[in-house]
PDB file of N, CA and C in Angstrom:
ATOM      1  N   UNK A   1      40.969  35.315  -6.794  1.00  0.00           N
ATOM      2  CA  UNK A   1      40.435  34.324  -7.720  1.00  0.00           C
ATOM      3  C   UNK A   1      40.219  33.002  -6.981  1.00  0.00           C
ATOM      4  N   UNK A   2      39.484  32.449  -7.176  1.00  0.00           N
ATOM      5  CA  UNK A   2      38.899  30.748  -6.415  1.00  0.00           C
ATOM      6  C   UNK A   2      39.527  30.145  -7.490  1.00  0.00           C
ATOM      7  N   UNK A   3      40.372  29.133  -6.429  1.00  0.00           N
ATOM      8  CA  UNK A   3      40.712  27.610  -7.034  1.00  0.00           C
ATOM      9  C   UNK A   3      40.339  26.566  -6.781  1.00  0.00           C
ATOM     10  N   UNK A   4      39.047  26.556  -6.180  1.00  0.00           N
ATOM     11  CA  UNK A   4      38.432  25.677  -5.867  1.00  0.00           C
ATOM     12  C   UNK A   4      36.611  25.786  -5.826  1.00  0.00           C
ATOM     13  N   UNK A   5      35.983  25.235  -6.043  1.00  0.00           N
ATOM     14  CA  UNK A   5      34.298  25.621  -5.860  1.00  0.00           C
ATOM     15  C   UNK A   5      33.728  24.934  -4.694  1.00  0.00           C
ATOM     16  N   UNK A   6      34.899  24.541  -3.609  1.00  0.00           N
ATOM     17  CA  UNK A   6      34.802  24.889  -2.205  1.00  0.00           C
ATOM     18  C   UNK A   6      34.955  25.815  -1.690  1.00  0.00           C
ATOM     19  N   UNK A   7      35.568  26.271  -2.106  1.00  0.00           N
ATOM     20  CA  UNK A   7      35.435  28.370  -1.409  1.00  0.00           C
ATOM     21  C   UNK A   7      34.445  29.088  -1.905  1.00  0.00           C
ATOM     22  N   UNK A   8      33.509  28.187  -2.736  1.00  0.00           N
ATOM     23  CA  UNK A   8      32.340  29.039  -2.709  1.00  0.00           C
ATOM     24  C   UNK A   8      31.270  29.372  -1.783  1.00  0.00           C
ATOM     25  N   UNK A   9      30.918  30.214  -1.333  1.00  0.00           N
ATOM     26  CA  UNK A   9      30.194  30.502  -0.309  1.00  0.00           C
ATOM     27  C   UNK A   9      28.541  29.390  -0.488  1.00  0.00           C
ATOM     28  N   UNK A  10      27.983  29.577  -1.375  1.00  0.00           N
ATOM     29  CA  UNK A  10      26.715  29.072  -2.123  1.00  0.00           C
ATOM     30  C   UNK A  10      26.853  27.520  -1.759  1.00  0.00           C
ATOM     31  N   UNK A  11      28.509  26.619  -2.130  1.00  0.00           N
ATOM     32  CA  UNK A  11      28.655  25.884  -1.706  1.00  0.00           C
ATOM     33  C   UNK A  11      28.426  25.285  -0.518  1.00  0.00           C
ATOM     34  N   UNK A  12      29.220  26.415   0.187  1.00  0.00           N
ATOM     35  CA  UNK A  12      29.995  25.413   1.403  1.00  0.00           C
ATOM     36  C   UNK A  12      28.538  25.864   2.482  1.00  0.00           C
ATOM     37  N   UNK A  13      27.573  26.771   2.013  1.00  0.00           N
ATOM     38  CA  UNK A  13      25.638  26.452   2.914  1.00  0.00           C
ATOM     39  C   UNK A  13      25.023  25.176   2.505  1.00  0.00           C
ATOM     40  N   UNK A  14      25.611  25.037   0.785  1.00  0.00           N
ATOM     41  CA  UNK A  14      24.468  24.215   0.461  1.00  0.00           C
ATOM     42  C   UNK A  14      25.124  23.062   1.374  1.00  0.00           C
ATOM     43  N   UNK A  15      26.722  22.276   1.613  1.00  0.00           N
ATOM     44  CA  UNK A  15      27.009  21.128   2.184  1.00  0.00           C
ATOM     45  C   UNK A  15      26.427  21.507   3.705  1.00  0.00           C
ATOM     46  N   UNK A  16      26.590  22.643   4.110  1.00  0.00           N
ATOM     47  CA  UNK A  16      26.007  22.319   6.008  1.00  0.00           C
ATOM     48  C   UNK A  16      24.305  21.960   5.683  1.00  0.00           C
ATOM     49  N   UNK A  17      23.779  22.418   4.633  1.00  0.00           N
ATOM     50  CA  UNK A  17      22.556  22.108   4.808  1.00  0.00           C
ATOM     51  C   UNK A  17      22.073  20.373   4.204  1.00  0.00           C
ATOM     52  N   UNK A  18      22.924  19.980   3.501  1.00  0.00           N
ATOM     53  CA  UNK A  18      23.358  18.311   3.763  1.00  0.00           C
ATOM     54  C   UNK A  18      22.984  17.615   4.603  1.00  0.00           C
ATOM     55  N   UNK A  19      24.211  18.511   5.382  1.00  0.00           N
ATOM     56  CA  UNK A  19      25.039  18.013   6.458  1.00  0.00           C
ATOM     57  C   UNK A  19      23.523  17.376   7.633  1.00  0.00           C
ATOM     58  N   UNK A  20      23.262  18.583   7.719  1.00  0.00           N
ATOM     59  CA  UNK A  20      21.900  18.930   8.515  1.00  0.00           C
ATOM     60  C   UNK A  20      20.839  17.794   8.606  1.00  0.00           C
ATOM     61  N   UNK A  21      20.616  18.185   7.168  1.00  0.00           N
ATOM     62  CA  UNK A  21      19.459  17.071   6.525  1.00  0.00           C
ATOM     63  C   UNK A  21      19.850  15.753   6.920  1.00  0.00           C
ATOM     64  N   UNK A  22      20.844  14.981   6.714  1.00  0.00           N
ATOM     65  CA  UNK A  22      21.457  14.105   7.436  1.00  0.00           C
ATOM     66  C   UNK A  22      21.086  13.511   8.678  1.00  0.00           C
ATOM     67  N   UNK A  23      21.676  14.792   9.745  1.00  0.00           N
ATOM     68  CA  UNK A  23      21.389  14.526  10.808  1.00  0.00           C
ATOM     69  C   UNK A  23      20.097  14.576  11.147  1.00  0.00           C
ATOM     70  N   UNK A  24      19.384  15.137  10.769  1.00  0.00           N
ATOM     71  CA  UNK A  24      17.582  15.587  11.105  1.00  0.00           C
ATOM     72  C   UNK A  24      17.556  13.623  10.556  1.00  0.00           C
ATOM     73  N   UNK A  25      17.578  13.373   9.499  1.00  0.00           N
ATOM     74  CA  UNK A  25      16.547  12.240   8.868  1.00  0.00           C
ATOM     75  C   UNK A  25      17.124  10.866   9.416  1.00  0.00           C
ATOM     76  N   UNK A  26      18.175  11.112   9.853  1.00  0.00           N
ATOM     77  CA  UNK A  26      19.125   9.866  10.986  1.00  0.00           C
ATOM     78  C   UNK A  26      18.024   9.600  12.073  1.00  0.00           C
ATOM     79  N   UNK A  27      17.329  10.284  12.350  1.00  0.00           N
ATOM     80  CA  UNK A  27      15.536  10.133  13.408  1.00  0.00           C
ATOM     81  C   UNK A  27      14.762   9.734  12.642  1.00  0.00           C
ATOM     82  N   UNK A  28      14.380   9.617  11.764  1.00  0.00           N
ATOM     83  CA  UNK A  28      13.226   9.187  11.277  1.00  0.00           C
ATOM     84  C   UNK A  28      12.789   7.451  11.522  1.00  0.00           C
ATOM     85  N   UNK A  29      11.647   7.213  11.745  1.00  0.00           N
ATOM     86  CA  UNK A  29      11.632   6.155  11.596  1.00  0.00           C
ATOM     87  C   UNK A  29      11.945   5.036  11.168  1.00  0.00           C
ATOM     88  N   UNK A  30      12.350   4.001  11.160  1.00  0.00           N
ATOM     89  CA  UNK A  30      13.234   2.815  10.751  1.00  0.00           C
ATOM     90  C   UNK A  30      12.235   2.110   8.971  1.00  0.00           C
ATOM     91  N   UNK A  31      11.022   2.401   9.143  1.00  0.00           N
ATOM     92  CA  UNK A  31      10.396   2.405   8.528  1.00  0.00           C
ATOM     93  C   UNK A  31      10.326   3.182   7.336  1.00  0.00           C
ATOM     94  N   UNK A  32      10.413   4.533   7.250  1.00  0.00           N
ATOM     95  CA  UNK A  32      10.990   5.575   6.190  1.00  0.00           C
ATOM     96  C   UNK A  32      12.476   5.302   5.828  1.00  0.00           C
ATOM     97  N   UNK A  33      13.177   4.554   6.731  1.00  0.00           N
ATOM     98  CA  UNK A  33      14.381   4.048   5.827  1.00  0.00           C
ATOM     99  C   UNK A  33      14.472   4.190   3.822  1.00  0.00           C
ATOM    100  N   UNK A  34      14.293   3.371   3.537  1.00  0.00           N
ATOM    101  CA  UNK A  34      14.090   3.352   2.060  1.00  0.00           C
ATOM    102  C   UNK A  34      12.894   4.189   1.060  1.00  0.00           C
ATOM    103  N   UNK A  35      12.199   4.426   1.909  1.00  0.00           N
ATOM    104  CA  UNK A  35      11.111   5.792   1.905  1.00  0.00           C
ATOM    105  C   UNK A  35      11.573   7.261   1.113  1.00  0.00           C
ATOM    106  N   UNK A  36      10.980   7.902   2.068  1.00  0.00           N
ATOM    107  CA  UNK A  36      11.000   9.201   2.652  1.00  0.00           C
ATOM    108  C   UNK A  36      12.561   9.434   2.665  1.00  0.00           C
ATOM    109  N   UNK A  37      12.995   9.281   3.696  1.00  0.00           N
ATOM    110  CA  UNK A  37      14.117   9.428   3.720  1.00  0.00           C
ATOM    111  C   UNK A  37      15.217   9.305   3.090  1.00  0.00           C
ATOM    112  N   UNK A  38      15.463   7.940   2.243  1.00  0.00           N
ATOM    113  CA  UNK A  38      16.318   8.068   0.849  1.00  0.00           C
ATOM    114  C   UNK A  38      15.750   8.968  -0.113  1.00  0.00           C
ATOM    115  N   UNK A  39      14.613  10.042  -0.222  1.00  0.00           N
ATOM    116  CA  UNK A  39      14.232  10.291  -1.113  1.00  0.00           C
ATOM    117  C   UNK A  39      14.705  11.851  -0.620  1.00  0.00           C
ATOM    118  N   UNK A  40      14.621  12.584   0.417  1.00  0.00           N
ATOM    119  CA  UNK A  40      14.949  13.589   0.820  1.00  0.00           C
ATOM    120  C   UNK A  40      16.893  13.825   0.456  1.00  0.00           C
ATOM    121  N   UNK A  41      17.710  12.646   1.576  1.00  0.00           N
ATOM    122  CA  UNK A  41      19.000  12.796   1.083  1.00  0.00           C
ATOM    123  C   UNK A  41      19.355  12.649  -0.685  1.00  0.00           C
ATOM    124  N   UNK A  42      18.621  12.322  -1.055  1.00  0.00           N
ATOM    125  CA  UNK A  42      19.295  12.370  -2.824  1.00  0.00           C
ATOM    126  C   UNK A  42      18.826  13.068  -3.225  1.00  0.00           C
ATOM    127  N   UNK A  43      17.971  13.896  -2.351  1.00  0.00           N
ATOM    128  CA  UNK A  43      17.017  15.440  -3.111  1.00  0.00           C
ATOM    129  C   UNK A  43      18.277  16.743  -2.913  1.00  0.00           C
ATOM    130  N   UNK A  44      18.871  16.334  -1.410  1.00  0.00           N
ATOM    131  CA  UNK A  44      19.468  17.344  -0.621  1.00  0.00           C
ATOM    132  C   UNK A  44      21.172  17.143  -1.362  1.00  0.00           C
ATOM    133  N   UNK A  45      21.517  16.191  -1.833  1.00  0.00           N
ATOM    134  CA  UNK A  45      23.023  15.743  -2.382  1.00  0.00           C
ATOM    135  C   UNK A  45      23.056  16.771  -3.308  1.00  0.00           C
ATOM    136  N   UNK A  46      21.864  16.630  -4.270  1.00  0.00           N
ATOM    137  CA  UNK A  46      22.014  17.422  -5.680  1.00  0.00           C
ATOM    138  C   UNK A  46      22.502  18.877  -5.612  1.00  0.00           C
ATOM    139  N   UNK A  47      21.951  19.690  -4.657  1.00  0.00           N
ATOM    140  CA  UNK A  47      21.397  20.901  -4.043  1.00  0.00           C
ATOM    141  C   UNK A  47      23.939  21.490  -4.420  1.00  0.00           C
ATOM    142  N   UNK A  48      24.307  20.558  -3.577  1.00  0.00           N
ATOM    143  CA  UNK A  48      26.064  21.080  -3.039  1.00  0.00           C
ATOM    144  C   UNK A  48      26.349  20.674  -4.721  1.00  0.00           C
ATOM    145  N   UNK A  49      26.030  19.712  -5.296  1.00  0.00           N
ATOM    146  CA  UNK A  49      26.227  19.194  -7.031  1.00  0.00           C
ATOM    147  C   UNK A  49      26.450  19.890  -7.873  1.00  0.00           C
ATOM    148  N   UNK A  50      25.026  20.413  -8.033  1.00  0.00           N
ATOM    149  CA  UNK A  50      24.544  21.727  -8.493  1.00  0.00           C
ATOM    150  C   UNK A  50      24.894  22.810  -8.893  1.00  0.00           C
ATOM    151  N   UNK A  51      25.684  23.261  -7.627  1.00  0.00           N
ATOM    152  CA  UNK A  51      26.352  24.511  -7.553  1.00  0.00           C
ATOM    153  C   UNK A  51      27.713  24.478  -8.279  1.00  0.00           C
ATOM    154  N   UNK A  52      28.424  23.529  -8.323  1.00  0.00           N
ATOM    155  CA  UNK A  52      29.429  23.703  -8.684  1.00  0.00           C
ATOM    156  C   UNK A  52      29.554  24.381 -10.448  1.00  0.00           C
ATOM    157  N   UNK A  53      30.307  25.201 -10.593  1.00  0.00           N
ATOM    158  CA  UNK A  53      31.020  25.701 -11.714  1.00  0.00           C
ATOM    159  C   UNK A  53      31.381  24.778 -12.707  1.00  0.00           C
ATOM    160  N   UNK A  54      30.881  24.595 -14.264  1.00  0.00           N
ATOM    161  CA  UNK A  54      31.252  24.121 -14.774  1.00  0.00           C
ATOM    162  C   UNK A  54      32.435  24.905 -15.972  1.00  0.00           C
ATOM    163  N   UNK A  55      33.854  24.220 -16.172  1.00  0.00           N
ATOM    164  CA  UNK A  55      34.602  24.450 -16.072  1.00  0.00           C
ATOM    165  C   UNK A  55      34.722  24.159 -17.919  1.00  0.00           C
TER     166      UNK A  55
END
């Protein structure tokens, strides 16, 4: 039984793919700052959110 909806598998891809996204958009131009790029990480946050089990 899971006591946590960190041991979910579904989870713990969707946070490396975060994670990822993160690091990929940490390059982007200084310019896409407030752009593009804030618009991708609060696309990609929801994604690990999401998943979780409501209780």
């Amino acid at each position: 039984m899971l006591k946590n909806y960190k041991e979910l598998k579904v989870w713990q891809k969707a946070y490396e793919l975060c994670l990822e996204i993160y690091r990929i958009t940490a390059k982007f131009p200084k310019e896409e700052r407030y752009g593009l790029t804030s618009q991708i990480r609060r696309s990609v946050v929801s994604i690990p959110s999401n998943t979780c089990p409501v209780k």
